[in-house]
N, C-alpha and C. Protein backbone atom coordinates (compact mmCIF):
# COMPACT_ATOMS: atom_id res chain seq x y z
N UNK A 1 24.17 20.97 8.63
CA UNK A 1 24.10 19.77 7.82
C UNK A 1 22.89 18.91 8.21
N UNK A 2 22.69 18.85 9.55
CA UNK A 2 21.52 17.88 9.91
C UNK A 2 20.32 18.50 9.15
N UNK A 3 19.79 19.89 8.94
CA UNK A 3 18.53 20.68 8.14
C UNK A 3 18.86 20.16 7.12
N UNK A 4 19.67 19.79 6.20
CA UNK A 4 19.88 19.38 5.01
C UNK A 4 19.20 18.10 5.06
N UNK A 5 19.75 17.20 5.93
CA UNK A 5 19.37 15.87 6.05
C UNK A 5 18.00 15.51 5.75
N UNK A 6 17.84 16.46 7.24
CA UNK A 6 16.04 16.21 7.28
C UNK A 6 15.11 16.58 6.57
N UNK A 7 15.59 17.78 5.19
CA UNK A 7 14.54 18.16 4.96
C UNK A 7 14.63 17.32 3.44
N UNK A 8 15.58 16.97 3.26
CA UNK A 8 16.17 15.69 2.27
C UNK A 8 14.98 14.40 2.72
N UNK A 9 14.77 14.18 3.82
CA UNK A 9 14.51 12.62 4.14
C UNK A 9 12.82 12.88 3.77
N UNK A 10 12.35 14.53 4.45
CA UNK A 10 10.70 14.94 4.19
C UNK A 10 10.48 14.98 2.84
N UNK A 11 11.83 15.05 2.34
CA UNK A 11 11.20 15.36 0.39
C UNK A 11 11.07 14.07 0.36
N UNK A 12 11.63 12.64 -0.06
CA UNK A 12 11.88 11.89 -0.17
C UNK A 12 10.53 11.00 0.70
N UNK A 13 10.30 11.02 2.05
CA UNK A 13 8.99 10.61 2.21
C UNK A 13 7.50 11.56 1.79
N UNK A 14 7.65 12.47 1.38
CA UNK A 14 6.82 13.05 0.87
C UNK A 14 6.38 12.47 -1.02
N UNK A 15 7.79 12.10 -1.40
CA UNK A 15 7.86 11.85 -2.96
C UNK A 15 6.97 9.79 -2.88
N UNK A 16 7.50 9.25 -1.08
CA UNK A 16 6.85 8.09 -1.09
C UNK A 16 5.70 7.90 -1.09
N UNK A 17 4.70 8.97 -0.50
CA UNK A 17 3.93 8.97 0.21
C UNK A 17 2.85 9.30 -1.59
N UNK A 18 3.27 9.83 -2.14
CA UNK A 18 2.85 10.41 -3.48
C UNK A 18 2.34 9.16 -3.91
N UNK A 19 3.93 8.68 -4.26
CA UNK A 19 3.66 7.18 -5.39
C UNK A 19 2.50 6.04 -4.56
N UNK A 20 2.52 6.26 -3.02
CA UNK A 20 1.49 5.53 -2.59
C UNK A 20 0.59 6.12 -2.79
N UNK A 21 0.18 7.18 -2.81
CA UNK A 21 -1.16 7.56 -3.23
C UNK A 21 -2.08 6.95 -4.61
N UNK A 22 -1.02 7.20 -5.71
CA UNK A 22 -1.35 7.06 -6.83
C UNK A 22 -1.22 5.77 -7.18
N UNK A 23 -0.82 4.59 -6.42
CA UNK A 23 -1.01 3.50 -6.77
C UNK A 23 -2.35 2.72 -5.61
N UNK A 24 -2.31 3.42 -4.72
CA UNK A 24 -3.27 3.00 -4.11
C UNK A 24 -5.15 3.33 -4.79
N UNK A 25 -4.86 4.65 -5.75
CA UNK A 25 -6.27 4.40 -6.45
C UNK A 25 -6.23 3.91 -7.66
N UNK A 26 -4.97 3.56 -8.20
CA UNK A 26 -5.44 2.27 -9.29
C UNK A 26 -5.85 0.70 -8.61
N UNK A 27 -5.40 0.56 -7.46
CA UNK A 27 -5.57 -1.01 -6.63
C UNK A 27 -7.51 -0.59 -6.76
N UNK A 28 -7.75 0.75 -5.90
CA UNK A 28 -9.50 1.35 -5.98
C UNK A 28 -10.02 0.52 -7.15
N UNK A 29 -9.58 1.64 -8.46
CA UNK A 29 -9.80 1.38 -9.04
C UNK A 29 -10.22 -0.35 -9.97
N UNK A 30 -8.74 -0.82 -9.78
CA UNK A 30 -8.70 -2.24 -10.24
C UNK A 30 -10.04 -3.28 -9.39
N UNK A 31 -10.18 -2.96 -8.20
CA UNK A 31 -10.43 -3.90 -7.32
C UNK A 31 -12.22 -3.47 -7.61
N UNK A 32 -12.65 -2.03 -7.88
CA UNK A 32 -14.10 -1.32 -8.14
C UNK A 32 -14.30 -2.26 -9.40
N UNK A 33 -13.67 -2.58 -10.37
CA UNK A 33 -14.06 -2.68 -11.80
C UNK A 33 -14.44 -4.29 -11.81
N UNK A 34 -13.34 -4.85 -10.86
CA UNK A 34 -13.74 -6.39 -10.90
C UNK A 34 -15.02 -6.45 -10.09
N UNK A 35 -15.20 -6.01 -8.84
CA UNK A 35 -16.62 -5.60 -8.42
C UNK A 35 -17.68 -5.61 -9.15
N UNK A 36 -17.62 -4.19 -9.90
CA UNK A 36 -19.10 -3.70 -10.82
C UNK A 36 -19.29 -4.67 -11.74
N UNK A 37 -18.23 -5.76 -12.45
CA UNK A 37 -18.22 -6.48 -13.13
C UNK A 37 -18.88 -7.73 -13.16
N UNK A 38 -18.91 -8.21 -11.63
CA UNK A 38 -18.93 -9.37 -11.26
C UNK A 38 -18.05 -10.44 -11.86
N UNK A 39 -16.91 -10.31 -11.68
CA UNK A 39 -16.32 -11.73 -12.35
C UNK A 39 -16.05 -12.98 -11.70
N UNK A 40 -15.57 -13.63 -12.35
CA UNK A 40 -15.55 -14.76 -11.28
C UNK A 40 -14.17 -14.74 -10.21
N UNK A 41 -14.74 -14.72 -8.69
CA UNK A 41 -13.87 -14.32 -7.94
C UNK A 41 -13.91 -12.96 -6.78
N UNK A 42 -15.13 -12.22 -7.69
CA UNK A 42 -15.44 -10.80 -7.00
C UNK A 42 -15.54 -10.87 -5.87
N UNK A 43 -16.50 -12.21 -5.29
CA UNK A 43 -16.46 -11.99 -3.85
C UNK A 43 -14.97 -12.58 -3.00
N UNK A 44 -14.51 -13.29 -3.16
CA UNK A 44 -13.47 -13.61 -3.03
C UNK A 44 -12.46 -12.32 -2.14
N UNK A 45 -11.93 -11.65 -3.74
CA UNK A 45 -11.36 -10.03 -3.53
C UNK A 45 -12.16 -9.60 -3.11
N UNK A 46 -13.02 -9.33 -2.56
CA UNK A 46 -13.58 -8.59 -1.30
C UNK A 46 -13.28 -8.86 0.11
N UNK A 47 -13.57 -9.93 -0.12
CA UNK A 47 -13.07 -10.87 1.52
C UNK A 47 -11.56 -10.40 1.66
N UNK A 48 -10.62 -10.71 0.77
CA UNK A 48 -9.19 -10.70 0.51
C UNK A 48 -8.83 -9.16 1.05
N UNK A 49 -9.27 -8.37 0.35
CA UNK A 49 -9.32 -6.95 0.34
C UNK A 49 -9.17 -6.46 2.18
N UNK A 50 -10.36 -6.87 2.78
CA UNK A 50 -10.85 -6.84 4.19
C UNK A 50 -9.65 -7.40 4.84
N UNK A 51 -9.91 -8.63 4.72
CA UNK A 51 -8.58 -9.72 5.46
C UNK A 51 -7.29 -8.80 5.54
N UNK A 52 -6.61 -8.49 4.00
CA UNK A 52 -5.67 -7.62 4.20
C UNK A 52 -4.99 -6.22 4.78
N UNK A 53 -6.19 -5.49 4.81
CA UNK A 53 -6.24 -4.27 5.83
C UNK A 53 -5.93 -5.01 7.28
N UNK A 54 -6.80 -5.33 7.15
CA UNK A 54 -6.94 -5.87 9.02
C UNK A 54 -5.42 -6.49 9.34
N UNK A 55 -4.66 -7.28 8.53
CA UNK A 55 -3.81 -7.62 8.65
C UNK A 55 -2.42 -6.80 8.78
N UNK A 56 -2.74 -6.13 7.58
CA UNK A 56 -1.35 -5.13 7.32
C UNK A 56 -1.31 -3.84 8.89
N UNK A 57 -2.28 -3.53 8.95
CA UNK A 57 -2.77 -2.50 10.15
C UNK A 57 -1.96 -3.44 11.52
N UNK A 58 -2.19 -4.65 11.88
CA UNK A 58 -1.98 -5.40 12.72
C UNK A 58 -0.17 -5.28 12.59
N UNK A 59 -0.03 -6.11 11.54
CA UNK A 59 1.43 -6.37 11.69
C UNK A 59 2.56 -4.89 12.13
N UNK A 60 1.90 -3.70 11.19
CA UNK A 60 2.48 -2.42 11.39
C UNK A 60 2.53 -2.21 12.77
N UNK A 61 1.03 -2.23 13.48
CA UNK A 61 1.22 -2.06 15.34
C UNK A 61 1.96 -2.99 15.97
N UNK A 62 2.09 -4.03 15.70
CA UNK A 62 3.34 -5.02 16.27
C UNK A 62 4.53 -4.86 16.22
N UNK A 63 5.14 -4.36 15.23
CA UNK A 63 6.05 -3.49 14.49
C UNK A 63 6.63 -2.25 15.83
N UNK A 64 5.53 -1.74 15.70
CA UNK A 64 5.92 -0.53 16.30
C UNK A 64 6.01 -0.57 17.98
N UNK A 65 5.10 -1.61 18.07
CA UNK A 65 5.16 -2.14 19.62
C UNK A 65 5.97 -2.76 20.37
N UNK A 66 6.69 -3.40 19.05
CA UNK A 66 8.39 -3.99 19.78
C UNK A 66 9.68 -3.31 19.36
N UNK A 67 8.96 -2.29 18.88
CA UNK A 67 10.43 -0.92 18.88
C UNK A 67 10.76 0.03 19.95
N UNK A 68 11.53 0.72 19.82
CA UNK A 68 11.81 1.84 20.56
C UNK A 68 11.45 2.52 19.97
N UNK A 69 10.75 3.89 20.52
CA UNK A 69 10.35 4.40 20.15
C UNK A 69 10.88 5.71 18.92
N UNK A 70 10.26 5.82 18.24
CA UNK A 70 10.87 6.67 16.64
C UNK A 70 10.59 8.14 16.89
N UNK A 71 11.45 8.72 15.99
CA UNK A 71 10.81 9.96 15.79
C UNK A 71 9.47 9.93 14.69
N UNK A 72 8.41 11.39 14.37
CA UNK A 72 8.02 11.14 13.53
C UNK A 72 8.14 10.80 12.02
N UNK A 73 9.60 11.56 11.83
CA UNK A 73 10.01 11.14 9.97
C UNK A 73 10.20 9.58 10.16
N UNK A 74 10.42 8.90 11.00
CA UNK A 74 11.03 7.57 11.26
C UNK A 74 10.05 6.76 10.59
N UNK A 75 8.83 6.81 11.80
CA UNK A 75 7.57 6.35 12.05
C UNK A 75 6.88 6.44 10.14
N UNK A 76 6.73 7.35 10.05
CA UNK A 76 6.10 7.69 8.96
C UNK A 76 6.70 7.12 7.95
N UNK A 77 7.98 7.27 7.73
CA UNK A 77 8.78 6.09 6.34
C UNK A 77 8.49 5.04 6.62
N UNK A 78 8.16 4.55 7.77
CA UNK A 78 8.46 2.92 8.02
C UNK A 78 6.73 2.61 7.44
N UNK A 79 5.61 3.36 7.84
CA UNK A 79 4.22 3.22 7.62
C UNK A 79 4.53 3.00 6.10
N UNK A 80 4.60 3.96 5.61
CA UNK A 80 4.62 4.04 4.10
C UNK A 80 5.26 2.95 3.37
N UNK A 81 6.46 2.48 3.83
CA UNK A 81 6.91 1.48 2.87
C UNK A 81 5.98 0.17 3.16
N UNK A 82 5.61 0.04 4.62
CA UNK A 82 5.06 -0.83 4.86
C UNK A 82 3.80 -1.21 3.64
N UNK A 83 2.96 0.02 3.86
CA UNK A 83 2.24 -0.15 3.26
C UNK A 83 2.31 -0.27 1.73
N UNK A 84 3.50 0.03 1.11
CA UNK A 84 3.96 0.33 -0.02
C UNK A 84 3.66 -0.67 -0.82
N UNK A 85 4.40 -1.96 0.14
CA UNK A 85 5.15 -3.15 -0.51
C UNK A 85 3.58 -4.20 -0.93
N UNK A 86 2.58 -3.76 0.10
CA UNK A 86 0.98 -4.24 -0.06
C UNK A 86 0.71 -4.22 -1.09
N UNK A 87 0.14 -2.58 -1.54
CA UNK A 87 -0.47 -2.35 -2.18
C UNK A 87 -0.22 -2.42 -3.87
N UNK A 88 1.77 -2.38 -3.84
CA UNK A 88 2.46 -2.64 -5.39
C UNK A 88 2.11 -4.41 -5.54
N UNK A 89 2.01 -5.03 -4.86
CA UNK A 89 2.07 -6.72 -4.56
C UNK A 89 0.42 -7.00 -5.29
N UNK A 90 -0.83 -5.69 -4.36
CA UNK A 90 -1.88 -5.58 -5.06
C UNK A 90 -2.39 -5.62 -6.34
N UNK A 91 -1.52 -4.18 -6.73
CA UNK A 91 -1.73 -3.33 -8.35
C UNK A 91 -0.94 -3.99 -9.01
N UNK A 92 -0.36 -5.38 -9.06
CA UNK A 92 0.55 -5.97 -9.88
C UNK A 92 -0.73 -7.18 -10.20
N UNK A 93 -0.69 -8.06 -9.13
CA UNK A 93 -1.95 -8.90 -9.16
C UNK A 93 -3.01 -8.76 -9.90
N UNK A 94 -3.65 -7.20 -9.33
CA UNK A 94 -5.08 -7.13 -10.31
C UNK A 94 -4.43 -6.72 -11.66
N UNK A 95 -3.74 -6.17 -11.56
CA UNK A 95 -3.30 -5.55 -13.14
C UNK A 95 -3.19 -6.94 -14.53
N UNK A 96 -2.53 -8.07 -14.13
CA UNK A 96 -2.49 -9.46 -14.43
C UNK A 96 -3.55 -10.01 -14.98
N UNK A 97 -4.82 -10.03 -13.86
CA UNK A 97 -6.16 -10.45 -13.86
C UNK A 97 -7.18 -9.64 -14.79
N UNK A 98 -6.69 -8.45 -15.24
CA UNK A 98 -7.40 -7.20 -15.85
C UNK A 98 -7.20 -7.86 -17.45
N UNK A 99 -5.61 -8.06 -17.56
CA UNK A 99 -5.47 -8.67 -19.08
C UNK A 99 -6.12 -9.91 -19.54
N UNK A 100 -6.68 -9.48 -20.56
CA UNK A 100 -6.76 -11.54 -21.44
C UNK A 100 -6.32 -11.79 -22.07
N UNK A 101 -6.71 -13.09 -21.95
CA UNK A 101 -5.41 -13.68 -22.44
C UNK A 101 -5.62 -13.86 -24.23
N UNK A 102 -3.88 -13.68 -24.22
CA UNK A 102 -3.12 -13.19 -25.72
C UNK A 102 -3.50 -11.79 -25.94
N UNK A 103 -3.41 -11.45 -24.98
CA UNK A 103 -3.07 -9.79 -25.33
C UNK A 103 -1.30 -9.27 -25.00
């Protein structure tokens, strides 16, 4: 039963790890277009962009530094959502900023 479990929990962070992928190159994407664009704000989201790595990276090692220690499936779900919750918070934001208005 436990092989069941685990290989249940690898599909399942494997299926997370996906949807982060694919939302992490529309954030690329979103965040390249306001760039090449120059709109007002570009530099801004750049700074923002930076700030936030540095941050999210930080909080995750703090995270992990006042835990006990995980296995790897542990470790790895916990990265992923972490990072999950960023980057959907991201691709929601720019997605917003992409529309004009009365559309």
């Amino acid at each position: 039963m436990k092989d069941k479990t685990m290989i249940g929990d690898w599909i399942r962070l494997s299926t997370a790890a996906s949807y982060l992928w694919v939302e992490t190159a529309s954030v690329i994407g979103l965040r390249s277009w306001l760039l090449l664009t120059g709109q007002p704000g570009a530099g801004n989201e750049a700074v923002r962009m930076v700030a936030e790595k540095y941050r999210a990276n930080v909080d995750l090692a703090l995270r992990f530094a006042s835990s006990e220690p995980l296995s790897p499936s542990k470790a790895a779900q916990i990265s992923v959502a972490h990072y999950g919750k960023i980057v959907t918070a991201n691709r929601k934001r720019l997605s917003k900023r992409r529309r004009k208005p009365g559309e």
